[in-house]
Protein backbone atom coordinates (compact mmCIF):
# COMPACT_ATOMS: atom_id res chain seq x y z
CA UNK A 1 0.00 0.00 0.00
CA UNK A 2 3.01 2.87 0.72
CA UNK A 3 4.59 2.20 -2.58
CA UNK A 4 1.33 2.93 -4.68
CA UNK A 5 0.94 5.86 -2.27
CA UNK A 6 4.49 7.22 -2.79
CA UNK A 7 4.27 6.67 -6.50
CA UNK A 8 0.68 8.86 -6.61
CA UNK A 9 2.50 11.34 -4.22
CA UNK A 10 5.06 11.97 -6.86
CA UNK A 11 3.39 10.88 -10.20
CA UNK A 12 0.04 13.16 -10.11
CA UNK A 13 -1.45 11.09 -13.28
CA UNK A 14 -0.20 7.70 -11.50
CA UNK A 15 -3.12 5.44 -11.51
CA UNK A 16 -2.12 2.00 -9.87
CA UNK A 17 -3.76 -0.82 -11.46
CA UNK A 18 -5.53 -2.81 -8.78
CA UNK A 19 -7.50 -5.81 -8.85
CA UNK A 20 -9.19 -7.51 -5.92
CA UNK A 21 -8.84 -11.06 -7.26
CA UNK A 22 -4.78 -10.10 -7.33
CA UNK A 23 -4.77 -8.72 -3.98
CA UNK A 24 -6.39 -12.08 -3.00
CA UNK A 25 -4.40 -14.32 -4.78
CA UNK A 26 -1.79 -12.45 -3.75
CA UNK A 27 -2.22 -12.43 -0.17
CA UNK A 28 -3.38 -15.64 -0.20
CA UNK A 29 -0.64 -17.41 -2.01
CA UNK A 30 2.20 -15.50 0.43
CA UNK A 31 0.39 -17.11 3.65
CA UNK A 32 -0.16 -20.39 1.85
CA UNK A 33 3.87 -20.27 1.12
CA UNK A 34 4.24 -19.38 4.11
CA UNK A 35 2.86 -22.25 6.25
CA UNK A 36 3.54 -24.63 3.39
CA UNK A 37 7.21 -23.88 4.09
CA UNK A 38 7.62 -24.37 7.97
CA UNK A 39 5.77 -27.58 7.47
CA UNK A 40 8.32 -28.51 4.98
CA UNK A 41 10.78 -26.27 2.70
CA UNK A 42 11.05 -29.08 0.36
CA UNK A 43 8.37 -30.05 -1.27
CA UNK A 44 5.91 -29.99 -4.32
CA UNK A 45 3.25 -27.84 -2.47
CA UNK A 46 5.64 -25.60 -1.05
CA UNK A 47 6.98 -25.03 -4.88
CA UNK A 48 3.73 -24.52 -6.20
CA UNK A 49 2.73 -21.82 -4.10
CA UNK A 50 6.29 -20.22 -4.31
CA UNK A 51 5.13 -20.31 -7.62
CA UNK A 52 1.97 -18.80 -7.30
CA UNK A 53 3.17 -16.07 -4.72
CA UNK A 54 6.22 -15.06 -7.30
CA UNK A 55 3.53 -14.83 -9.92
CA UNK A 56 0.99 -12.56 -8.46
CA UNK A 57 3.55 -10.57 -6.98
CA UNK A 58 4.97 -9.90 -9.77
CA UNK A 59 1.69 -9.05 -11.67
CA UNK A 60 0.85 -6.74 -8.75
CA UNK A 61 4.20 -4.79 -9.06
CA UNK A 62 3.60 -4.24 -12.81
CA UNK A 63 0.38 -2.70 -11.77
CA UNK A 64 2.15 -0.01 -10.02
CA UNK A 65 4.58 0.91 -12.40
CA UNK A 66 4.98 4.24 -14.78
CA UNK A 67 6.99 5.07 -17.35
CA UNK A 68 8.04 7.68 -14.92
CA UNK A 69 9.33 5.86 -12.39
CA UNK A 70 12.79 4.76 -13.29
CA UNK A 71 14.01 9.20 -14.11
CA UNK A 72 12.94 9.37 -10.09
CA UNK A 73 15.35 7.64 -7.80
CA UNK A 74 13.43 8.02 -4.36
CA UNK A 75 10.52 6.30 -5.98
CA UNK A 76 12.66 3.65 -8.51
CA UNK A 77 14.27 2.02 -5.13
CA UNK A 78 11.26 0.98 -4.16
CA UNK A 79 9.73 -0.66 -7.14
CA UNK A 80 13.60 -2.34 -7.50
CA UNK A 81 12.96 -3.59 -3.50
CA UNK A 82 9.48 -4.35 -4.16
CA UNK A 83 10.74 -6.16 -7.54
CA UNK A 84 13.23 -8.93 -5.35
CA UNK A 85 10.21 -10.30 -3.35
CA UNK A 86 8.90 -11.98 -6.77
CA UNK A 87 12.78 -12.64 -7.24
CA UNK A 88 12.99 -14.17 -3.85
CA UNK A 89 9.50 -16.45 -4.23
CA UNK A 90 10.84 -17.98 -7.48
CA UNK A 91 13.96 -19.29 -5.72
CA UNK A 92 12.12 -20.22 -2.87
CA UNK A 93 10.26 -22.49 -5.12
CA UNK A 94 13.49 -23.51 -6.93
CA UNK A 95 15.15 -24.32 -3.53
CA UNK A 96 11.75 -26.27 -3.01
CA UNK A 97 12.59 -28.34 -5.67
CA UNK A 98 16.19 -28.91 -4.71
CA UNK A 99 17.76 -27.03 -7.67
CA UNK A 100 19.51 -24.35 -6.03
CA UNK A 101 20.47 -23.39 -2.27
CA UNK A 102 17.46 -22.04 -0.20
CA UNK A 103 20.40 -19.33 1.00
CA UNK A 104 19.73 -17.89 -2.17
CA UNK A 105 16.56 -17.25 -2.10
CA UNK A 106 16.82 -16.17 1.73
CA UNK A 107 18.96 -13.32 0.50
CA UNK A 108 17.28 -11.72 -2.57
CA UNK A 109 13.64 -11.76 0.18
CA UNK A 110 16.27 -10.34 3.09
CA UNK A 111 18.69 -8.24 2.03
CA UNK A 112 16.74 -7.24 -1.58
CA UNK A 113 13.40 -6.86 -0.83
CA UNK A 114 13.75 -6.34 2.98
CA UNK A 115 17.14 -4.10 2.79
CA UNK A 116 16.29 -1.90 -0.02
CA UNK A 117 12.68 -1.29 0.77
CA UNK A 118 13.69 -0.18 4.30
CA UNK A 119 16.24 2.16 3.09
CA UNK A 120 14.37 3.52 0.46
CA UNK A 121 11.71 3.86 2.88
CA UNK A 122 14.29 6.05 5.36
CA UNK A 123 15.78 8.13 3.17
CA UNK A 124 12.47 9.10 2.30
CA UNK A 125 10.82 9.25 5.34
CA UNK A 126 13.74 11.27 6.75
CA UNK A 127 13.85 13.76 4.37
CA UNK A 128 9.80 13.97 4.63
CA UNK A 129 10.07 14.42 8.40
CA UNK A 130 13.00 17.01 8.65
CA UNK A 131 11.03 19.84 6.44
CA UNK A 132 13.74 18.74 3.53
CA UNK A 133 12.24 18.50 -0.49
CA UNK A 134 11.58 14.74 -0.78
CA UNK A 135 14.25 14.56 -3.53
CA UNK A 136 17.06 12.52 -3.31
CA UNK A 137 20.92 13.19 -3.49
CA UNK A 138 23.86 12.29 -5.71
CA UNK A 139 24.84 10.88 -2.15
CA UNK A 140 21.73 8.62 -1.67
CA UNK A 141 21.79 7.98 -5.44
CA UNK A 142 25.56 6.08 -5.01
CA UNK A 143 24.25 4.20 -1.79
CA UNK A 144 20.94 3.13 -3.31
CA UNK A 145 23.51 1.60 -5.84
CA UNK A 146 25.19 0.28 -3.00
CA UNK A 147 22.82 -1.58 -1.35
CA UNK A 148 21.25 -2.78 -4.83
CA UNK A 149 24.61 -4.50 -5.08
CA UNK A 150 25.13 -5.78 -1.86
CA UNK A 151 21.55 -7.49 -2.83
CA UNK A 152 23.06 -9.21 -6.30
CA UNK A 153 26.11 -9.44 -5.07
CA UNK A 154 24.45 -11.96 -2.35
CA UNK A 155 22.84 -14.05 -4.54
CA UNK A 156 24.41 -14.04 -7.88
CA UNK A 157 27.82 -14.76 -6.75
CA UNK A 158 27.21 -17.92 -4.68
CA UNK A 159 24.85 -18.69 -7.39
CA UNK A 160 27.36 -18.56 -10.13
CA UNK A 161 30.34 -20.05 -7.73
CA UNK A 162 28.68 -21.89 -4.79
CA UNK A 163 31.95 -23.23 -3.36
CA UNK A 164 32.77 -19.10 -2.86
CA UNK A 165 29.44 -18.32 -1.12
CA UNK A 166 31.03 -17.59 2.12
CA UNK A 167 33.20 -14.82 0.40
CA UNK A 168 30.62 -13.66 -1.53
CA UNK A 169 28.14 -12.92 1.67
CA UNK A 170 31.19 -11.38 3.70
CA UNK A 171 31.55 -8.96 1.05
């Protein structure tokens, strides 16, 4: 709900597409994931709705997007954050299946969607809250890149070279 909010803040002829079948599906499939995966990580079920979560997530995230967005850093951070929780349900379900490490997938939903949202969120909501235009920095712009690469840089490289993992998340 913020980053539709944030987007119509900025973006006066923003219009998020929303359909109540999504949010249901969408809700529905993340809970379903959820409790489908502490009963067990690994299995078909748990891949399935992985599937379904990654899916309607992903639908629901085109359905707030602009062409505007990406010239407007404050905003583009989080639709990128927003973007890795798809990400991080599709390797969920992969892991599910035993074709990649569940690590993987633990760091694109943690440290993408989680870490990036949150800081997109603060530098935001700090700016907002001091009396300060709610326009980013040069500054903010090169740490937004930072933490967007701390996020691929946490999953791609022990993707790519598993046997390095442990370098690649002390980075």
């Amino acid at each position: 709900r913020v980053i539709p909010f944030f987007t119509g803040y900025v973006i006066s002829d923003f219009k998020p597409k929303t359909y109540s079948w999504l949010e249901v599906s969408t809700h529905a499939s993340t809970v379903l994931f959820a409790l489908a995966a502490v009963w067990n990580e690994f299995s078909l079920l748990t891949a399935v709705l992985g599937a379904l979560a990654c899916i309607s997530h992903f639908f629901r995230w085109l359905g707030w997007s602009h062409r505007r967005i990406p010239r407007i850093p404050i905003l583009l951070i989080l639709h990128i954050g927003y973007l890795f929780l798809p990400l991080g349900f599709a390797l969920k379900s992969l892991a599910a299946l035993g074709l990649l490490a569940p690590t993987l997938a633990t760091h694109a939903l943690t440290v993408g969607a989680l870490g990036i949202i949150i800081y997109g969120m603060i530098t935001r909501v700090s700016l907002g809250h001091t009396g300060r235009p709610i326009q980013s920095t040069p500054m903010i712009h090169f740490s937004y890149c930072l933490v967007i690469l701390a996020a691929f840089v946490r999953v791609i490289g022990p993707w790519t070279l598993p046997a390095q993992s442990q370098i690649w998340w002390d980075s």
